[in-house]
PDB file of N, CA and C in Angstrom:
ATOM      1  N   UNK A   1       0.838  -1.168   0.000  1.00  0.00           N
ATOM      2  CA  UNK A   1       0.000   0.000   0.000  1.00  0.00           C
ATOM      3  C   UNK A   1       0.891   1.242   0.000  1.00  0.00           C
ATOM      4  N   UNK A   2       0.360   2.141  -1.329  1.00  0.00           N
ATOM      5  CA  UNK A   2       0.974   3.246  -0.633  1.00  0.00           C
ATOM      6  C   UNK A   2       0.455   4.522  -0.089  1.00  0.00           C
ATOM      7  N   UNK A   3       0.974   5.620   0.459  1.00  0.00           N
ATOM      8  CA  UNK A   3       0.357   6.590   0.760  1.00  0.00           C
ATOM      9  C   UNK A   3       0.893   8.034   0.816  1.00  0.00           C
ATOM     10  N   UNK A   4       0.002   8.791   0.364  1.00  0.00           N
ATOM     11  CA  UNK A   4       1.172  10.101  -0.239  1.00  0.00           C
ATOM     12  C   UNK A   4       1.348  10.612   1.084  1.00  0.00           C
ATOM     13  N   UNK A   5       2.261  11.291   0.777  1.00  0.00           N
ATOM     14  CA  UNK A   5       2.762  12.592   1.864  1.00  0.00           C
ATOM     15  C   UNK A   5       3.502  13.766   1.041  1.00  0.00           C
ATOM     16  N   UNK A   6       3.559  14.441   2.064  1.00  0.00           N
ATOM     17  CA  UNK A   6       4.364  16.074   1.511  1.00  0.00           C
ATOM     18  C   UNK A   6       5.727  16.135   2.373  1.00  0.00           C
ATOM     19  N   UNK A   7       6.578  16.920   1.257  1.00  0.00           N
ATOM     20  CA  UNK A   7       7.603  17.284   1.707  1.00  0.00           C
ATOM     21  C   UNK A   7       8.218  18.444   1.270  1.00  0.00           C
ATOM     22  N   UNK A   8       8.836  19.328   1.768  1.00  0.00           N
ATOM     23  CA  UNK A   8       9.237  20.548   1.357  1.00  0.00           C
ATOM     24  C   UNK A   8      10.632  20.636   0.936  1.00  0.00           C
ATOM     25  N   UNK A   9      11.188  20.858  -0.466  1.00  0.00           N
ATOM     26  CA  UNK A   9      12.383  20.612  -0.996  1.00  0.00           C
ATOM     27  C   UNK A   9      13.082  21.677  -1.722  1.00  0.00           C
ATOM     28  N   UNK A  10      14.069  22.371  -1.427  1.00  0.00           N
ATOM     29  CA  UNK A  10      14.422  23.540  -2.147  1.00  0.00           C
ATOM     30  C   UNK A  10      14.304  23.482  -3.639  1.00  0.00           C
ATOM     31  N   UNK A  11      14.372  24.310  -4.196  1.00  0.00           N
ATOM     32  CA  UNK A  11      14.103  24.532  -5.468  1.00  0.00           C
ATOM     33  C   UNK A  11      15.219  23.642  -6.421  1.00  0.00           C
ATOM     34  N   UNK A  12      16.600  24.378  -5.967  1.00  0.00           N
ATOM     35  CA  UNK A  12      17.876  23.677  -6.531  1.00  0.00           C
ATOM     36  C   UNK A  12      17.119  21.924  -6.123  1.00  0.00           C
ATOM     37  N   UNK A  13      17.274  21.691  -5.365  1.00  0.00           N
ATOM     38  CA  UNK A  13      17.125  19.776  -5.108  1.00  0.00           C
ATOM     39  C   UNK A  13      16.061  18.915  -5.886  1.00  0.00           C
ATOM     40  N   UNK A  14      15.064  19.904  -5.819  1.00  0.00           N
ATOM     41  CA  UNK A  14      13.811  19.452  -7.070  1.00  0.00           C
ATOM     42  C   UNK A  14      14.582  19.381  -8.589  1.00  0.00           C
ATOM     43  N   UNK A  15      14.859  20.446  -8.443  1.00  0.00           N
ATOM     44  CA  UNK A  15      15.209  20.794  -9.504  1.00  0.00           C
ATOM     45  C   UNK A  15      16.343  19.514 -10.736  1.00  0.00           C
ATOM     46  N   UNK A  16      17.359  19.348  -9.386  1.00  0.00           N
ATOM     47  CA  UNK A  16      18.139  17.929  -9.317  1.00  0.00           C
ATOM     48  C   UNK A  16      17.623  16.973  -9.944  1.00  0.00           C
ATOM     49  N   UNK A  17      16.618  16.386  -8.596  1.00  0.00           N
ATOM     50  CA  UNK A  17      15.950  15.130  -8.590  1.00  0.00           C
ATOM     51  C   UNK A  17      14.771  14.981 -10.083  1.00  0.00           C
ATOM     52  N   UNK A  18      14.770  16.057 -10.727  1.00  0.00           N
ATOM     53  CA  UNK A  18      13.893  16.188 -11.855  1.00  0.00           C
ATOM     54  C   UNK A  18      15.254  15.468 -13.611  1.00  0.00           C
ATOM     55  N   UNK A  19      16.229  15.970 -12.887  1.00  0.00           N
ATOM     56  CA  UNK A  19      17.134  16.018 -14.024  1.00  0.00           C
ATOM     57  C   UNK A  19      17.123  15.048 -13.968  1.00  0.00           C
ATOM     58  N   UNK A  20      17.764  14.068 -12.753  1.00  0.00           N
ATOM     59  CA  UNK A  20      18.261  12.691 -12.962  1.00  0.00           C
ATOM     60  C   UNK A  20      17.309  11.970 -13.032  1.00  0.00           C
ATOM     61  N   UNK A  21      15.855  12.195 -12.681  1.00  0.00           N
ATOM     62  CA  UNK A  21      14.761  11.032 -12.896  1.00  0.00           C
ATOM     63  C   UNK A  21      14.702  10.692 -14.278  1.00  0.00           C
ATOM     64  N   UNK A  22      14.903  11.951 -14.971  1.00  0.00           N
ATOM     65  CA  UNK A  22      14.315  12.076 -16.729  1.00  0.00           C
ATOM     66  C   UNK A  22      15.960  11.248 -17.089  1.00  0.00           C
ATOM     67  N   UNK A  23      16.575  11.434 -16.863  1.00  0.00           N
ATOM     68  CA  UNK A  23      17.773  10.702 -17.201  1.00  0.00           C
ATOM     69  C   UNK A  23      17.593   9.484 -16.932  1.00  0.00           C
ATOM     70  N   UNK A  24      17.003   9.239 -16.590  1.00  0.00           N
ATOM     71  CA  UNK A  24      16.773   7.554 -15.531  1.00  0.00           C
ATOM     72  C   UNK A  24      15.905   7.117 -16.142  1.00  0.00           C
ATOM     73  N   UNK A  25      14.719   8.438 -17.180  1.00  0.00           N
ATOM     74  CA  UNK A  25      13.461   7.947 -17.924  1.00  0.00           C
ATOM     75  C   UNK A  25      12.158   7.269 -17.110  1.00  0.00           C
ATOM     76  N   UNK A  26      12.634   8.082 -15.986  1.00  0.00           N
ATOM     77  CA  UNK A  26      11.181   7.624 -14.442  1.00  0.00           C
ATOM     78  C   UNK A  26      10.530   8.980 -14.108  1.00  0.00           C
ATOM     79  N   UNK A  27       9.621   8.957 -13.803  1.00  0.00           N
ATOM     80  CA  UNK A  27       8.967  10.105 -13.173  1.00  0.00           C
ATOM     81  C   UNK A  27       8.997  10.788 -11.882  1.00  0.00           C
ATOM     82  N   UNK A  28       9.261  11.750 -11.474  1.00  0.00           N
ATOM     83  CA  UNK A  28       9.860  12.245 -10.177  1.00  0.00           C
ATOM     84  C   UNK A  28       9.283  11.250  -8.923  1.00  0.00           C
ATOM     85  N   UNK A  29       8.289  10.998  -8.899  1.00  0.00           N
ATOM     86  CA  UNK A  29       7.480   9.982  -7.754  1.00  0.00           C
ATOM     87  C   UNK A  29       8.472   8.522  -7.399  1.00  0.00           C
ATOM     88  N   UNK A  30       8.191   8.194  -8.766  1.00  0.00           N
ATOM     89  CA  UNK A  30       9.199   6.548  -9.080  1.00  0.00           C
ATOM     90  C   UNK A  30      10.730   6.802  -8.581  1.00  0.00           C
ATOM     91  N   UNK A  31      11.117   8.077  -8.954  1.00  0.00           N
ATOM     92  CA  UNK A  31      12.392   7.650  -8.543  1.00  0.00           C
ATOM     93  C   UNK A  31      12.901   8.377  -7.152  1.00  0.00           C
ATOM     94  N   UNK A  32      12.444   9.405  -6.776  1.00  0.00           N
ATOM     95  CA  UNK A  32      12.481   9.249  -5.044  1.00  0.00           C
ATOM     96  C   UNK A  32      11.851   8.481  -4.168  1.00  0.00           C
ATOM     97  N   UNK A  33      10.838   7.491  -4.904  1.00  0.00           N
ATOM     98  CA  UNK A  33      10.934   6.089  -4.386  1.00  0.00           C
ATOM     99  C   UNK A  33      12.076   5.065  -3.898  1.00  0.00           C
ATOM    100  N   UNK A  34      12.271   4.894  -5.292  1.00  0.00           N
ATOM    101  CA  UNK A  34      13.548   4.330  -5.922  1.00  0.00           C
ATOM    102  C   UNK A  34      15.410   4.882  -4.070  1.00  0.00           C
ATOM    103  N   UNK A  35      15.420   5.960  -4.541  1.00  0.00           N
ATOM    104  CA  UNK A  35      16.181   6.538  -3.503  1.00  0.00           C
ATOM    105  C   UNK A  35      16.121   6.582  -2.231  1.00  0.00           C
ATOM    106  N   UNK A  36      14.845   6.634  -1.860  1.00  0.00           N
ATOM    107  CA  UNK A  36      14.923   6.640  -0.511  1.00  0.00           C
ATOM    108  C   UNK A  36      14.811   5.383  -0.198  1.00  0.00           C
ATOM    109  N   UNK A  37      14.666   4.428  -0.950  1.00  0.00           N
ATOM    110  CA  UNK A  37      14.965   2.794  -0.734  1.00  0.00           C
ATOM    111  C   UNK A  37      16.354   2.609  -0.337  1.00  0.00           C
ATOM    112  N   UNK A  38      16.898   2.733  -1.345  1.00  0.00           N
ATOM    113  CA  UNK A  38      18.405   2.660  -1.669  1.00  0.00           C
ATOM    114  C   UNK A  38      18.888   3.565  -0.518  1.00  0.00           C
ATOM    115  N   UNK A  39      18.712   4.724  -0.036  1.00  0.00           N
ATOM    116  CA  UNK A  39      19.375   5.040   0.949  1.00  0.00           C
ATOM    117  C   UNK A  39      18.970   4.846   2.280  1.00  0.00           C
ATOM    118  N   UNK A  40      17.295   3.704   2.796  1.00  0.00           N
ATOM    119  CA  UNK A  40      17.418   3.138   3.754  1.00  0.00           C
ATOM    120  C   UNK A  40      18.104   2.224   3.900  1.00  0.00           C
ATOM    121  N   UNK A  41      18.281   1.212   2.561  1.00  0.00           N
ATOM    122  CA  UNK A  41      19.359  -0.063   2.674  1.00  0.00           C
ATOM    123  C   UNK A  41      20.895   0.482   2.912  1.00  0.00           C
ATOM    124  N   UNK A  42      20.915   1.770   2.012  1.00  0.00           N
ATOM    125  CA  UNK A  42      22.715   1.887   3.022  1.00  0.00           C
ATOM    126  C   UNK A  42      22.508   2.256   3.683  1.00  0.00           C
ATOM    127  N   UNK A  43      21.386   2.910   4.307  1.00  0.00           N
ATOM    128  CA  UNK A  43      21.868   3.339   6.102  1.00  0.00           C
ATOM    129  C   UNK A  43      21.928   1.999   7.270  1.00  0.00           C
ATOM    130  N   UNK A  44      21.457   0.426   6.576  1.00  0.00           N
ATOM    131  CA  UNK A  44      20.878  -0.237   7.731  1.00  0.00           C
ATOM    132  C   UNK A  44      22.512  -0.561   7.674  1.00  0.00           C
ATOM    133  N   UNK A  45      22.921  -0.947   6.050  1.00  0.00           N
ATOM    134  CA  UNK A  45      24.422  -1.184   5.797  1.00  0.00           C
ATOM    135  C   UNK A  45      25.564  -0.476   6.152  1.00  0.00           C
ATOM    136  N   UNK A  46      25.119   0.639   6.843  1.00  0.00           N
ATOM    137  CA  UNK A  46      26.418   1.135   7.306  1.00  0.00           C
ATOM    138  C   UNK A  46      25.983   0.883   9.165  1.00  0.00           C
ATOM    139  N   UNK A  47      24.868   1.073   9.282  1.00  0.00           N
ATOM    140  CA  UNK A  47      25.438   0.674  10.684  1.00  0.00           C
ATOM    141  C   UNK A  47      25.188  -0.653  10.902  1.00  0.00           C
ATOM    142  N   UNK A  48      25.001  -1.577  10.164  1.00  0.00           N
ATOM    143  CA  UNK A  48      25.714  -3.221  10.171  1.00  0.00           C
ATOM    144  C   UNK A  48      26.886  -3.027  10.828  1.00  0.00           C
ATOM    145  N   UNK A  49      27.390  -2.485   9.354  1.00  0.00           N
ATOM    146  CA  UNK A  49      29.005  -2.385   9.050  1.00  0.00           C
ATOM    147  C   UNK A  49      29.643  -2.074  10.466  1.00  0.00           C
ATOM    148  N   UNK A  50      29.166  -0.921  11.067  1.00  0.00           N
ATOM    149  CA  UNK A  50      29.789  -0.135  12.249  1.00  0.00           C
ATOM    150  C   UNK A  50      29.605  -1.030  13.223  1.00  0.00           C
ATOM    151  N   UNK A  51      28.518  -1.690  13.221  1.00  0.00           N
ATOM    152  CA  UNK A  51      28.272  -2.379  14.969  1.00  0.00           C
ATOM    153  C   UNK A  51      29.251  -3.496  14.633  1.00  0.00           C
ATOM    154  N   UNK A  52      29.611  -4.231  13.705  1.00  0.00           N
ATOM    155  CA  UNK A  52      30.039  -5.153  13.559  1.00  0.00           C
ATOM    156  C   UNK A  52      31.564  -5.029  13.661  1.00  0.00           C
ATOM    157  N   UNK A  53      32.244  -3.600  13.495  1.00  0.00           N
ATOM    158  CA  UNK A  53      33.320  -3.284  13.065  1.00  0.00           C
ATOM    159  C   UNK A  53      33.727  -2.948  14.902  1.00  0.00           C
ATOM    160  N   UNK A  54      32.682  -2.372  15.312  1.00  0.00           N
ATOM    161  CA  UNK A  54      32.879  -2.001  17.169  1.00  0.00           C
ATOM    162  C   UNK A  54      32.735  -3.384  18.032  1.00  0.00           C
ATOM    163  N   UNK A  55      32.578  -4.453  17.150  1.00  0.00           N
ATOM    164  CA  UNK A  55      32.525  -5.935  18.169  1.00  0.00           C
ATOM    165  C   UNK A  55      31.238  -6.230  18.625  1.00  0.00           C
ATOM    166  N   UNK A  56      30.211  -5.613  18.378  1.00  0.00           N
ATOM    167  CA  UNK A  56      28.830  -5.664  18.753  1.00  0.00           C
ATOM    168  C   UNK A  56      28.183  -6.561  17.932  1.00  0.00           C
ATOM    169  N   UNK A  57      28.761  -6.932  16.966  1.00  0.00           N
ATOM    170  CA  UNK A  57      27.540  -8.233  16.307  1.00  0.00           C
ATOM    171  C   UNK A  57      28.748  -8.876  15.797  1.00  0.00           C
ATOM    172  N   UNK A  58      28.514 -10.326  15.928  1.00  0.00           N
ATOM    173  CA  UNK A  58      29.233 -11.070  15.173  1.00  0.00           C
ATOM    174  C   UNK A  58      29.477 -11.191  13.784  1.00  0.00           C
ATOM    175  N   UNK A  59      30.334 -11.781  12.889  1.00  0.00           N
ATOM    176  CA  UNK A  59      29.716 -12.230  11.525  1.00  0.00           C
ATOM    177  C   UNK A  59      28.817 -12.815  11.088  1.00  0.00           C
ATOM    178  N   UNK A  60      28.478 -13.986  11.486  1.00  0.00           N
ATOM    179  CA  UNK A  60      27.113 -14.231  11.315  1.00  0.00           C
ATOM    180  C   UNK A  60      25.775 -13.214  11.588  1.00  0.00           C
ATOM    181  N   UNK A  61      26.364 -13.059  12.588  1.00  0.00           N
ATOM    182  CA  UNK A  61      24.425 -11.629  13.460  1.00  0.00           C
ATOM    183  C   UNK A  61      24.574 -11.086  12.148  1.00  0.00           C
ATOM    184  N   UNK A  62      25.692 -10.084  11.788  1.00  0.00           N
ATOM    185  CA  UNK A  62      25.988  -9.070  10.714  1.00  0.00           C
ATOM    186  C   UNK A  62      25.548  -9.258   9.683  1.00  0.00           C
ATOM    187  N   UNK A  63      25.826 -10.621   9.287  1.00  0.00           N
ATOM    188  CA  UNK A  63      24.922 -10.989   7.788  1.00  0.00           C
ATOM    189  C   UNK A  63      23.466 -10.894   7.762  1.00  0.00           C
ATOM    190  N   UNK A  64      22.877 -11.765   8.912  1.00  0.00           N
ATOM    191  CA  UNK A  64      21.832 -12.328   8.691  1.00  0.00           C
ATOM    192  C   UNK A  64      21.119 -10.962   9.183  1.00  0.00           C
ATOM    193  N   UNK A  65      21.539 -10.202  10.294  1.00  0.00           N
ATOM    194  CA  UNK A  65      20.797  -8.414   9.781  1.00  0.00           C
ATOM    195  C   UNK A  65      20.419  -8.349   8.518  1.00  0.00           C
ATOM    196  N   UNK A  66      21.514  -8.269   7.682  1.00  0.00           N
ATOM    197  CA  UNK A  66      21.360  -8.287   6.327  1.00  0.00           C
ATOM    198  C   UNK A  66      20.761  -8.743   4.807  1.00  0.00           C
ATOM    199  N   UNK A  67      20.497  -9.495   5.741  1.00  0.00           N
ATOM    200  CA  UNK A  67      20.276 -10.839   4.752  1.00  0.00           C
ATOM    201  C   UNK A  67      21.000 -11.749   4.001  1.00  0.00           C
ATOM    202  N   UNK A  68      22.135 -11.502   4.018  1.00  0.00           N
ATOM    203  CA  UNK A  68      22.924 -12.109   3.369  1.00  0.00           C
ATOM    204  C   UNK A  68      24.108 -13.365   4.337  1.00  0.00           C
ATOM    205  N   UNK A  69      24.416 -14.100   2.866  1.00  0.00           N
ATOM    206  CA  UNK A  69      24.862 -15.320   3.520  1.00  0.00           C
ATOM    207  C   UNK A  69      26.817 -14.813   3.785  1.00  0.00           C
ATOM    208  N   UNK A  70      27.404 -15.899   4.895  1.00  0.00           N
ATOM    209  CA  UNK A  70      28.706 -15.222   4.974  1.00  0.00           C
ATOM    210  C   UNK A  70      29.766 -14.799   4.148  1.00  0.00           C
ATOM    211  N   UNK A  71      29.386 -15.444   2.684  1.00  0.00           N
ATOM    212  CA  UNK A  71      30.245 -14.683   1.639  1.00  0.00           C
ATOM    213  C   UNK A  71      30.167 -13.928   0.959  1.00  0.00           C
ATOM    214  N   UNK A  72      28.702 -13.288   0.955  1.00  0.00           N
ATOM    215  CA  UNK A  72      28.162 -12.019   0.621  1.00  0.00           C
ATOM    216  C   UNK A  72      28.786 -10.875   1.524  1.00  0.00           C
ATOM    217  N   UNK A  73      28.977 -11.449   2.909  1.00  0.00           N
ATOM    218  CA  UNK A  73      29.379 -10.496   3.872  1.00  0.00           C
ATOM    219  C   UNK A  73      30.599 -10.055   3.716  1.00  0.00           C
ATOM    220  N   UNK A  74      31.244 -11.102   3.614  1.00  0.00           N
ATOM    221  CA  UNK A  74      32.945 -11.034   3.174  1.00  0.00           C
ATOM    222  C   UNK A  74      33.478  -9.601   1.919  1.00  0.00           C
ATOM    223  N   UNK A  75      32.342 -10.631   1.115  1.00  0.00           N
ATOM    224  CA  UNK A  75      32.165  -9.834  -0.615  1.00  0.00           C
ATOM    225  C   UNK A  75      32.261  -7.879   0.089  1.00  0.00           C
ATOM    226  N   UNK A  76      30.805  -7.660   0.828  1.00  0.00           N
ATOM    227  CA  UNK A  76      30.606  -6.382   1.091  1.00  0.00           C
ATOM    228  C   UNK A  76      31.425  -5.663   1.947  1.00  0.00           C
ATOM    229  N   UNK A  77      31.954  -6.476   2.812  1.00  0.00           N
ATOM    230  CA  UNK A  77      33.514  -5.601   3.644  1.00  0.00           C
ATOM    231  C   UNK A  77      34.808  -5.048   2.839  1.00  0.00           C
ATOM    232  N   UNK A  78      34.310  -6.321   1.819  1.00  0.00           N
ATOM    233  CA  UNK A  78      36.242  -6.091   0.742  1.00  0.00           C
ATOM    234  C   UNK A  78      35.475  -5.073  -0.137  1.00  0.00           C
ATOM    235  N   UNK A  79      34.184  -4.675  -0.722  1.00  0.00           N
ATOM    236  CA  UNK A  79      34.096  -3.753  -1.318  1.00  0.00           C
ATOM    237  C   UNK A  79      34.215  -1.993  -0.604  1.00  0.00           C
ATOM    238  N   UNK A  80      33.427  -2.588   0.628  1.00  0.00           N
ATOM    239  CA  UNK A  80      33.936  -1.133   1.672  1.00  0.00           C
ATOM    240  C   UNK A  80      34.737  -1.076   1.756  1.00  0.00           C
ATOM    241  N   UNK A  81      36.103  -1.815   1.850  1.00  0.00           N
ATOM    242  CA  UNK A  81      37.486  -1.510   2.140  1.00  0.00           C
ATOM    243  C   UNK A  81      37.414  -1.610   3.568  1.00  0.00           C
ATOM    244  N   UNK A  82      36.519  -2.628   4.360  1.00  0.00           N
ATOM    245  CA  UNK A  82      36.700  -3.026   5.579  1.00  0.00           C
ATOM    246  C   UNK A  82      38.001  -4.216   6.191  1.00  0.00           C
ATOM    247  N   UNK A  83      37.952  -4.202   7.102  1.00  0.00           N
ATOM    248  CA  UNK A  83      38.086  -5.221   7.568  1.00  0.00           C
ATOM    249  C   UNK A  83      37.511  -6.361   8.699  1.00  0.00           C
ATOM    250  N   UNK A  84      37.806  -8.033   8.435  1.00  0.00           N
ATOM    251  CA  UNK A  84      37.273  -8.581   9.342  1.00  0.00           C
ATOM    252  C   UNK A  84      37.690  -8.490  11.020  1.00  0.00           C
ATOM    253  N   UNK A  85      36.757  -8.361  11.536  1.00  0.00           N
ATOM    254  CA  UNK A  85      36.776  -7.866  13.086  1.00  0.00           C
ATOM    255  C   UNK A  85      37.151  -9.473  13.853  1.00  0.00           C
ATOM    256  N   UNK A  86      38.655  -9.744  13.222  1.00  0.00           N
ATOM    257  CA  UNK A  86      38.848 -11.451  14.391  1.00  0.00           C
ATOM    258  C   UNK A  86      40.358 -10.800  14.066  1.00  0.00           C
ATOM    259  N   UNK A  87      40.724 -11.317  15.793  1.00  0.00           N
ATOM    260  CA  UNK A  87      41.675 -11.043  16.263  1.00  0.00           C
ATOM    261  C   UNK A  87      42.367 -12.330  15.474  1.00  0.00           C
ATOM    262  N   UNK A  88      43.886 -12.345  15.742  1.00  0.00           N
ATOM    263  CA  UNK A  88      45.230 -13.587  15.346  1.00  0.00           C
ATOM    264  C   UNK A  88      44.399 -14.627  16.409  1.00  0.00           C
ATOM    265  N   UNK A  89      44.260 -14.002  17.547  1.00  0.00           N
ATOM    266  CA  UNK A  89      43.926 -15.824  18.780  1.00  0.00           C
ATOM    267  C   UNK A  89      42.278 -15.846  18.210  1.00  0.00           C
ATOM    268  N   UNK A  90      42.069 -15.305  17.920  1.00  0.00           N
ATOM    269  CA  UNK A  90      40.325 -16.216  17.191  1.00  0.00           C
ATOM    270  C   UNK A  90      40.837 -16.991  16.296  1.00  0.00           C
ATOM    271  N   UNK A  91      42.084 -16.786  15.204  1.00  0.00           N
ATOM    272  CA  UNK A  91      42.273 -17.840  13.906  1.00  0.00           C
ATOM    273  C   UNK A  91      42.808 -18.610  14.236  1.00  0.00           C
ATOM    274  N   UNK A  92      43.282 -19.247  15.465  1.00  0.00           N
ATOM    275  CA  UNK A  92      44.297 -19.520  15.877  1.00  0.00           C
ATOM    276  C   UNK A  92      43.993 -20.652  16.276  1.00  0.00           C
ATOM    277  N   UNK A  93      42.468 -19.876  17.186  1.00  0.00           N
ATOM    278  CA  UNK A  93      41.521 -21.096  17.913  1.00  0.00           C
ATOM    279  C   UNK A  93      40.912 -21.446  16.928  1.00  0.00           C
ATOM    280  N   UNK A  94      40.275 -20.997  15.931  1.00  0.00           N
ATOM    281  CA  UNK A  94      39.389 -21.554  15.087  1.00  0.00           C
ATOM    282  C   UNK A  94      40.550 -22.774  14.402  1.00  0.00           C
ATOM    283  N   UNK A  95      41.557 -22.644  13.984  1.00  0.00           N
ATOM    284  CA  UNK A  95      42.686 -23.747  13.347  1.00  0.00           C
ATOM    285  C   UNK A  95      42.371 -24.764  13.821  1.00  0.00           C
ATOM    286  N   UNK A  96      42.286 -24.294  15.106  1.00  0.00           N
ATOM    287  CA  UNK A  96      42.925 -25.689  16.226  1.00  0.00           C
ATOM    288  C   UNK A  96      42.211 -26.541  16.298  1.00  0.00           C
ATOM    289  N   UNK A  97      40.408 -25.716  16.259  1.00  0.00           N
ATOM    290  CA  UNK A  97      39.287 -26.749  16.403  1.00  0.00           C
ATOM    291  C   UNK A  97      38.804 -27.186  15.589  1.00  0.00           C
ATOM    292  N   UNK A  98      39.928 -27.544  14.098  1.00  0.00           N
ATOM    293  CA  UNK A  98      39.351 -28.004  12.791  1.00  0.00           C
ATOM    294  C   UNK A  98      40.180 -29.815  13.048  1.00  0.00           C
TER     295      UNK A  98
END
């Protein structure tokens, strides 16, 4: 379902969001749809990223926030230019208990 609402947008930003819709060949509605999608999914993705990066969620929690499986996760850290949050004695232990 959807349901309209109002929002008040400077002239320049309309103005924007008009250029790139028609570039996009969508209609202003469709594509600040479109965007504010895309920029709730990176906002959930960046603070994934962050809680996960501060030790607060594991790799697994982190994915499955996400939805995604652990090599998707992997995939999306090496594209952020992250890194994985395991110490040398986590790989160390994980070795040991293979």
């Amino acid at each position: 379902m959807t349901r309209p609402t109002t929002i008040r947008l400077p002239d320049e930003l309309l103005e924007a969001l008009d250029q790139r819709a028609r570039s996009h060949r969508k209609n202003r509605a469709s594509f600040i749809r479109e965007l504010l999608a895309d920029g709730l999914d990176r906002d959930l993705e960046d603070e994934v990223v962050h809680a996960y990066g501060e030790g607060h969620l594991s790799l697994s929690q982190a994915a499955q926030r996400l939805g995604l499986d652990p090599w998707s996760w992997f995939d999306l850290l090496r594209r952020r230019n992250e890194t994985l949050n395991v110490e040398l004695e986590d790989w160390i232990d994980s070795r040991s208990a293979v």
